[in-house]
Protein backbone atom coordinates (compact mmCIF):
# COMPACT_ATOMS: atom_id res chain seq x y z
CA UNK A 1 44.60 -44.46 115.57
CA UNK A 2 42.46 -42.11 117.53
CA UNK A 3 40.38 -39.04 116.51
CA UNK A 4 41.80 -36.11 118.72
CA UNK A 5 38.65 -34.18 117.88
CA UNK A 6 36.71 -36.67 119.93
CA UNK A 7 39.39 -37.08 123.09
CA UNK A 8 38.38 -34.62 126.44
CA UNK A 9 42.21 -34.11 126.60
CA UNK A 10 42.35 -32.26 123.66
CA UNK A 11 39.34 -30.47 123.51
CA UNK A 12 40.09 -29.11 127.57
CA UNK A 13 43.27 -28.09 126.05
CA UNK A 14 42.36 -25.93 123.48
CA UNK A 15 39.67 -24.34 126.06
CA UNK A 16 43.34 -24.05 128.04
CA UNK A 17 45.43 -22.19 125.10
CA UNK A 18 42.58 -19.81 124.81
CA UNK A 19 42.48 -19.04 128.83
CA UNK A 20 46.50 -18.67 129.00
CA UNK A 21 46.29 -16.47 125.69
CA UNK A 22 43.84 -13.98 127.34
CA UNK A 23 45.96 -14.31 130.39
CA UNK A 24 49.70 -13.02 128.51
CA UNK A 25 47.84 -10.21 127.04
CA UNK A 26 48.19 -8.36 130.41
CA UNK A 27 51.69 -8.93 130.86
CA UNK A 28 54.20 -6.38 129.46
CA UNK A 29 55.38 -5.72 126.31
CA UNK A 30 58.77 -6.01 126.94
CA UNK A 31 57.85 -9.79 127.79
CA UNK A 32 56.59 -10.45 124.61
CA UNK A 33 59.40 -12.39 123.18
CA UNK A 34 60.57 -13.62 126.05
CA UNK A 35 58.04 -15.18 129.07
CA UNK A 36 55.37 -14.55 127.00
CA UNK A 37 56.23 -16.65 123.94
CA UNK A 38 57.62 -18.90 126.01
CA UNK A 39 54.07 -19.55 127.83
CA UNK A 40 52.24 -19.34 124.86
CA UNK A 41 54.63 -22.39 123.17
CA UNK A 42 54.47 -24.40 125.97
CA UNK A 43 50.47 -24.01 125.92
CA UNK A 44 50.18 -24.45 122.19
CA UNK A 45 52.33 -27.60 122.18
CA UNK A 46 49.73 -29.60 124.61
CA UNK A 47 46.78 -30.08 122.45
CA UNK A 48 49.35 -30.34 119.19
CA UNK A 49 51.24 -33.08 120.81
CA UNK A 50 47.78 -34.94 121.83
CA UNK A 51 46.60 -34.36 117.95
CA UNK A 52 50.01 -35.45 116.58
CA UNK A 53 50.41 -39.00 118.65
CA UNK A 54 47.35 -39.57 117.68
CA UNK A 55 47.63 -39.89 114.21
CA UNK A 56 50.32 -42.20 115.27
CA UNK A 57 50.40 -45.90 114.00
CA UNK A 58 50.82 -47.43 117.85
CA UNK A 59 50.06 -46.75 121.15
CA UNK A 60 53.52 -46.38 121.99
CA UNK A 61 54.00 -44.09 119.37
CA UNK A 62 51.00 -41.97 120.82
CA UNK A 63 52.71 -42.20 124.31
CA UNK A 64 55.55 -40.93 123.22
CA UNK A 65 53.39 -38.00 122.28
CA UNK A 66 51.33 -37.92 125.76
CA UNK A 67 54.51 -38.04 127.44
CA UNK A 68 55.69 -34.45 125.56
CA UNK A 69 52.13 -33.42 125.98
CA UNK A 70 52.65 -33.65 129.95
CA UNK A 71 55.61 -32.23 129.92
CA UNK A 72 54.93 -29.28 128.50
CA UNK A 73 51.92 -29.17 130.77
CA UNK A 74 54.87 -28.82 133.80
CA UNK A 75 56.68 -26.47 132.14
CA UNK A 76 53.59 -24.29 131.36
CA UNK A 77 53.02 -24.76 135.33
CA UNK A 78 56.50 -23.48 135.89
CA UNK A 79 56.21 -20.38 133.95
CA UNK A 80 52.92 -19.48 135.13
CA UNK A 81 54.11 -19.49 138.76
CA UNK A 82 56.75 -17.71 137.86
CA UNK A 83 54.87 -15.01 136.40
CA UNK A 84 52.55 -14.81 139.53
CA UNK A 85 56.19 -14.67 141.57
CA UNK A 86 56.88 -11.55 138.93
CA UNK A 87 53.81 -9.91 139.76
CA UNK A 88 52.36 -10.26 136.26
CA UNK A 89 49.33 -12.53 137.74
CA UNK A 90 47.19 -12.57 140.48
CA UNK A 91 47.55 -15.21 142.89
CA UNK A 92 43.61 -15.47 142.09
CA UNK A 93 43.83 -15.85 138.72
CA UNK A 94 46.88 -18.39 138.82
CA UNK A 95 45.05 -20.77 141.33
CA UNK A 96 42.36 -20.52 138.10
CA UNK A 97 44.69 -21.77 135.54
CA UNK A 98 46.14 -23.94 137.61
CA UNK A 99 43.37 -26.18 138.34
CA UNK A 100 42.36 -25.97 134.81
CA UNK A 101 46.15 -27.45 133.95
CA UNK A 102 45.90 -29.86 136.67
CA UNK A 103 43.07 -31.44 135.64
CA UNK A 104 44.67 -31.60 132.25
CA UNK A 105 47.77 -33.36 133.54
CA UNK A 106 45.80 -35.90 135.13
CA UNK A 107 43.48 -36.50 132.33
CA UNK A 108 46.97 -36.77 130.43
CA UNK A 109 48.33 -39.26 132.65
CA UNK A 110 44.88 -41.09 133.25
CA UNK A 111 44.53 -41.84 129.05
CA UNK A 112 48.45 -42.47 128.86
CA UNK A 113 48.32 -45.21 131.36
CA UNK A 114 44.90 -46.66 129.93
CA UNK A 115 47.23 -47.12 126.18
């Protein structure tokens, strides 16, 4: 068992959901229930995911975890773009988020492989 409080991954994910959060309060309201939530769960689900697995009794249980962490990483990238392709970022401020989420989805990958 790991303590998620103590693990980078987590802790650069939370600093994430805060950054997209700020982010989706510029975008319409008509895309609140729609792109919007749908950012804001894939964000969320990142550090949860990291903090469930690893109250997990195995490292393969906690992969299992990593794994849905990640891939809700690539869906967050997916919705971001599309966003920017919208028009409801920057090209500036996507390039931001996205090296912030890149370096998450290595870290991600990096710790899963280490297991």
């Amino acid at each position: 068992m790991h303590n998620f409080r103590n693990l980078k991954i987590w802790q650069k994910s939370r600093i994430l959901v805060k950054e997209v959060f700020l982010l989706t309060r510029d975008f319409p309201a008509e895309e609140k229930f729609v792109l919007t939530s749908q950012i804001l769960r894939s964000a969320y689900s990142i550090p949860s995911n990291i903090a469930e697995g690893s109250g997990r009794s195995s490292n393969k249980e906690f992969v299992r975890f990593l794994d849905i962490a990640l891939s809700s990483a690539f869906e967050l990238e997916t919705q971001l773009i599309l966003a920017s392709d919208i028009g409801y970022l920057s090209e500036n401020k996507l390039e931001k988020i996205l090296t912030i989420l890149q370096e998450i989805q290595k870290m991600i990958y990096s710790f899963k492989t280490s297991l």
